[in-house]
Protein backbone atom coordinates (compact mmCIF):
# COMPACT_ATOMS: atom_id res chain seq x y z
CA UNK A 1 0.00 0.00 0.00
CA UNK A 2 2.79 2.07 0.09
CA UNK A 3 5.79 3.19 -1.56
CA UNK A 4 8.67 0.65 -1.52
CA UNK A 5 11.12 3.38 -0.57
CA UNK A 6 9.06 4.32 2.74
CA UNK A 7 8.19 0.21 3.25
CA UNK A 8 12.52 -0.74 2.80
CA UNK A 9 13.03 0.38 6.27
CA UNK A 10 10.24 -0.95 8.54
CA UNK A 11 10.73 -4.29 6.08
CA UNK A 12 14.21 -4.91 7.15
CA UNK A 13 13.83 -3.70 11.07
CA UNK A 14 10.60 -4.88 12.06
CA UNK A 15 9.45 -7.86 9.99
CA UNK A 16 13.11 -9.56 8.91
CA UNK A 17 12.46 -8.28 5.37
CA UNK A 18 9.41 -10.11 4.86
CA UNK A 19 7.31 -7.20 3.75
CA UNK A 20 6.11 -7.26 0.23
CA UNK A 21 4.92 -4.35 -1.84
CA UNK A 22 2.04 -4.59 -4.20
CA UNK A 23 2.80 -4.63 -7.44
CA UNK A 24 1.40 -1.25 -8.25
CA UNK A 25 3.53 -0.07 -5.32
CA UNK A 26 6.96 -0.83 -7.18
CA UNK A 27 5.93 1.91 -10.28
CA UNK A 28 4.54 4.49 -7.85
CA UNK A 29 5.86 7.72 -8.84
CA UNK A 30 6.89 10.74 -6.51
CA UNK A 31 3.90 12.41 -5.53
CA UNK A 32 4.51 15.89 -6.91
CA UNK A 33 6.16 16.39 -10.43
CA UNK A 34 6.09 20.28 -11.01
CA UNK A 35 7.52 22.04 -14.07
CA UNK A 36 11.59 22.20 -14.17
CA UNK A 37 12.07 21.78 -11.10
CA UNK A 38 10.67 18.08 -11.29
CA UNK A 39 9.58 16.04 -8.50
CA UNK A 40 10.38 17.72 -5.06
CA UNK A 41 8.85 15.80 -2.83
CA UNK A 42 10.05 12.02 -3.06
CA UNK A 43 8.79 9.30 -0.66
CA UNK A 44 10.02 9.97 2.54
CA UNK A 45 12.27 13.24 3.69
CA UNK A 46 12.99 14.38 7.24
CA UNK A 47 13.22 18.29 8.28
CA UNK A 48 15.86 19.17 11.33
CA UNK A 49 14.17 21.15 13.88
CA UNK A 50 17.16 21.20 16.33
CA UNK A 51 16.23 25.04 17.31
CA UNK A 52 12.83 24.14 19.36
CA UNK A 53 12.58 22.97 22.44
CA UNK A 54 10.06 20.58 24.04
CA UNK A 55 7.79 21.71 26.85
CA UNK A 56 6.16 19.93 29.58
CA UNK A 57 2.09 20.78 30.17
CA UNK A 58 -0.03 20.41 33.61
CA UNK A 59 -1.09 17.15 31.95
CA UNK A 60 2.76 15.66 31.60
CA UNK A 61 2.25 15.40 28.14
CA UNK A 62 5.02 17.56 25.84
CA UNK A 63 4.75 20.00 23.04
CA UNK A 64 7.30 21.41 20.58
CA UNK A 65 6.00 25.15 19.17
CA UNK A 66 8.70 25.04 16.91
CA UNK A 67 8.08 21.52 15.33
CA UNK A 68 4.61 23.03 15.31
CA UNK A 69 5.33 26.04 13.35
CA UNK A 70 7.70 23.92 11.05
CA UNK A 71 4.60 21.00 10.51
CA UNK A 72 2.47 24.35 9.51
CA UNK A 73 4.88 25.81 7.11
CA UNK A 74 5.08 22.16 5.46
CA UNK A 75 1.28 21.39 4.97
CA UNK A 76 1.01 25.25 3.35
CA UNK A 77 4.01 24.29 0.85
CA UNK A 78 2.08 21.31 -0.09
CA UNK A 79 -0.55 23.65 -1.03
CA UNK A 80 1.89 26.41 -2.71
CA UNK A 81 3.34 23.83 -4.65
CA UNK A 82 -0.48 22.45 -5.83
CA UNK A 83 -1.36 19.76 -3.57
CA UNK A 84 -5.16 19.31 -3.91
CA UNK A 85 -5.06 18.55 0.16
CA UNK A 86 -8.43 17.58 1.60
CA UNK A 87 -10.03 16.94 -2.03
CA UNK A 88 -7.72 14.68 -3.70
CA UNK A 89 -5.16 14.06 -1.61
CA UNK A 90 -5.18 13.17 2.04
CA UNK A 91 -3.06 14.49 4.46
CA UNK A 92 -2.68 13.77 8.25
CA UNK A 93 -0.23 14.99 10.97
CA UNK A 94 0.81 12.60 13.65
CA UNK A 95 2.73 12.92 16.90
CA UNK A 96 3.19 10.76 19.99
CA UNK A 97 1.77 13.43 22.46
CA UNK A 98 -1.52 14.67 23.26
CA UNK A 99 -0.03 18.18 24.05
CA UNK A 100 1.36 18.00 20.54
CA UNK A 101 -2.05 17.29 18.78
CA UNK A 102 -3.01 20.63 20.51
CA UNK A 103 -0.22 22.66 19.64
CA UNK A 104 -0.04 21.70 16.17
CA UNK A 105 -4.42 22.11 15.46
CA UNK A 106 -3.32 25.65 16.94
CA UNK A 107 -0.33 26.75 14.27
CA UNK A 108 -2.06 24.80 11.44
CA UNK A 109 -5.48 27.35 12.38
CA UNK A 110 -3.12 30.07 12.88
CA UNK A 111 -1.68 29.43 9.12
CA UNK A 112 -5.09 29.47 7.68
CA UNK A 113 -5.46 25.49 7.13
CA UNK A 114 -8.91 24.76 8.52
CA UNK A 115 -10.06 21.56 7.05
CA UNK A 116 -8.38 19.22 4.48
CA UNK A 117 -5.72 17.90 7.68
CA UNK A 118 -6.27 15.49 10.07
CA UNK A 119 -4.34 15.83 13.07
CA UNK A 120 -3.88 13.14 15.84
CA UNK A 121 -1.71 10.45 18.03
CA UNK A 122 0.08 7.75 16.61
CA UNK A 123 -1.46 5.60 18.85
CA UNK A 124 -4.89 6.89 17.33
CA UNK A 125 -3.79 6.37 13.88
CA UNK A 126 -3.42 2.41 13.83
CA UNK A 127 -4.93 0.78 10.79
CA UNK A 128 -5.62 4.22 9.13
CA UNK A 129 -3.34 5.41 6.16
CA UNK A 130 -3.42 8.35 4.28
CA UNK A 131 -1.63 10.15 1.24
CA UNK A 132 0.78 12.29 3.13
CA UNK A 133 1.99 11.54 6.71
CA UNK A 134 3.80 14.24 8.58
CA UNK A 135 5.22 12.93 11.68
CA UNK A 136 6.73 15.79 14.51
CA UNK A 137 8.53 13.54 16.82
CA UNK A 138 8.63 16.33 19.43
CA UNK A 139 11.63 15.16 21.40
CA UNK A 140 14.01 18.31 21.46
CA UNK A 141 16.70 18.05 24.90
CA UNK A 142 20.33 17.33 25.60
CA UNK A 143 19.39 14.34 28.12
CA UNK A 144 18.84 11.85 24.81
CA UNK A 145 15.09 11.66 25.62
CA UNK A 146 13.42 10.09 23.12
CA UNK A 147 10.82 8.93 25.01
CA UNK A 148 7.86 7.22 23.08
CA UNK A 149 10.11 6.68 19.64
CA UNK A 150 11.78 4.00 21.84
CA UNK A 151 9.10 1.86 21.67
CA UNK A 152 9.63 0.43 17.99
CA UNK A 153 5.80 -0.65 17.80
CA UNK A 154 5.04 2.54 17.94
CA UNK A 155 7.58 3.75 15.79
CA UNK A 156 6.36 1.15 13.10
CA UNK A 157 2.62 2.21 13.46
CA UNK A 158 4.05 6.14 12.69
CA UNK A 159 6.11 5.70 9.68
CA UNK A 160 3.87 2.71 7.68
CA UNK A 161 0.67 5.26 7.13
CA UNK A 162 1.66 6.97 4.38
CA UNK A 163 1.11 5.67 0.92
CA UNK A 164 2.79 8.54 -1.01
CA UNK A 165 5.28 10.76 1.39
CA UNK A 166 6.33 10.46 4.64
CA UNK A 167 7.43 13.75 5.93
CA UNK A 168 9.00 13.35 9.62
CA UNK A 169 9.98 16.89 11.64
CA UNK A 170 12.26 16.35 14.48
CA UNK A 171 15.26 17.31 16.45
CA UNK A 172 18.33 14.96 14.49
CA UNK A 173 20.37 15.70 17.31
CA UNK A 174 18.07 14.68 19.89
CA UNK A 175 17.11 11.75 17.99
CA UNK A 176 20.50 10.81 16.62
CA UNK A 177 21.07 10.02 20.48
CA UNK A 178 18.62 7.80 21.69
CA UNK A 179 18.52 3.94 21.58
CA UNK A 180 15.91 3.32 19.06
């Protein structure tokens, strides 16, 4: 169901290689093909947010404003660039945090995107799949906190719901560090 290029990872750590694509899968083209500059969005692609820092709510849960902001900038390129988002092509924003979810409905209304983007938990988002995925990881520290991306079930559930593009926004250096 999805492009071989986002299923070669999850394929070789979590199932031994024993994932198969579909055999319209293997001839999927990049999702966007636009003019000279040809296809800019490929299958997968990961934007540093090293800047932003995480905070911690009254709930425990953790936001990243910056991740936020960046998740927001993406979704309106998609539309700059002629993504038919919410008509033809589905999008959906995921994070591991409730606080995130929040935060990122917040700087997605503040952008102008009202409808067309779903926005919700990982853990919400098993057995859906959609177009476009756009993971924020949220993690942004020095301790090597990477807290929920540890757990590699939930990790797989995150990056095997796209079909075309998996965008993931995170903190490399944060991430780079933990034990996932």
């Amino acid at each position: 169901r999805m492009h071989p290029a986002i299923s070669a990872f999850p394929s070789l750590r979590f199932y031994g290689g024993r994932l198969k694509d579909a055999s319209e899968c293997s001839t999927r083209p990049d999702l966007i093909a636009s003019g000279e500059d040809g296809a800019w969005l490929g299958p997968w692609a990961f934007l540093d947010v090293s800047s932003g820092g995480e905070e911690r709510g009254r709930d425990g849960s953790i936001c990243n404003r910056a991740e936020a902001a960046a998740v927001a900038a993406t979704v309106c390129a998609l539309r700059g660039r002629g993504v038919a988002i919410g008509s033809t092509r589905s999008v959906r924003v995921l994070t591991f945090y409730a606080a995130q979810v929040r935060c990122l409905s917040s700087a997605l209304q503040a952008a102008g995107v009202r409808e067309g983007v779903s926005v919700g938990t990982v853990d919400g988002a098993q057995g859906a799949e959609s177009d476009v995925i756009i993971l924020s990881f949220v993690r942004s520290n020095t301790a090597a906190s990477i807290g929920f991306v540890e757990d590699w079930r939930r990790l797989n559930v995150a990056i095997t719901r796209a079909r075309h593009a998996l965008i993931m926004v995170g903190s490399a250096r944060t991430l780079g560090s933990g034990e996932a």
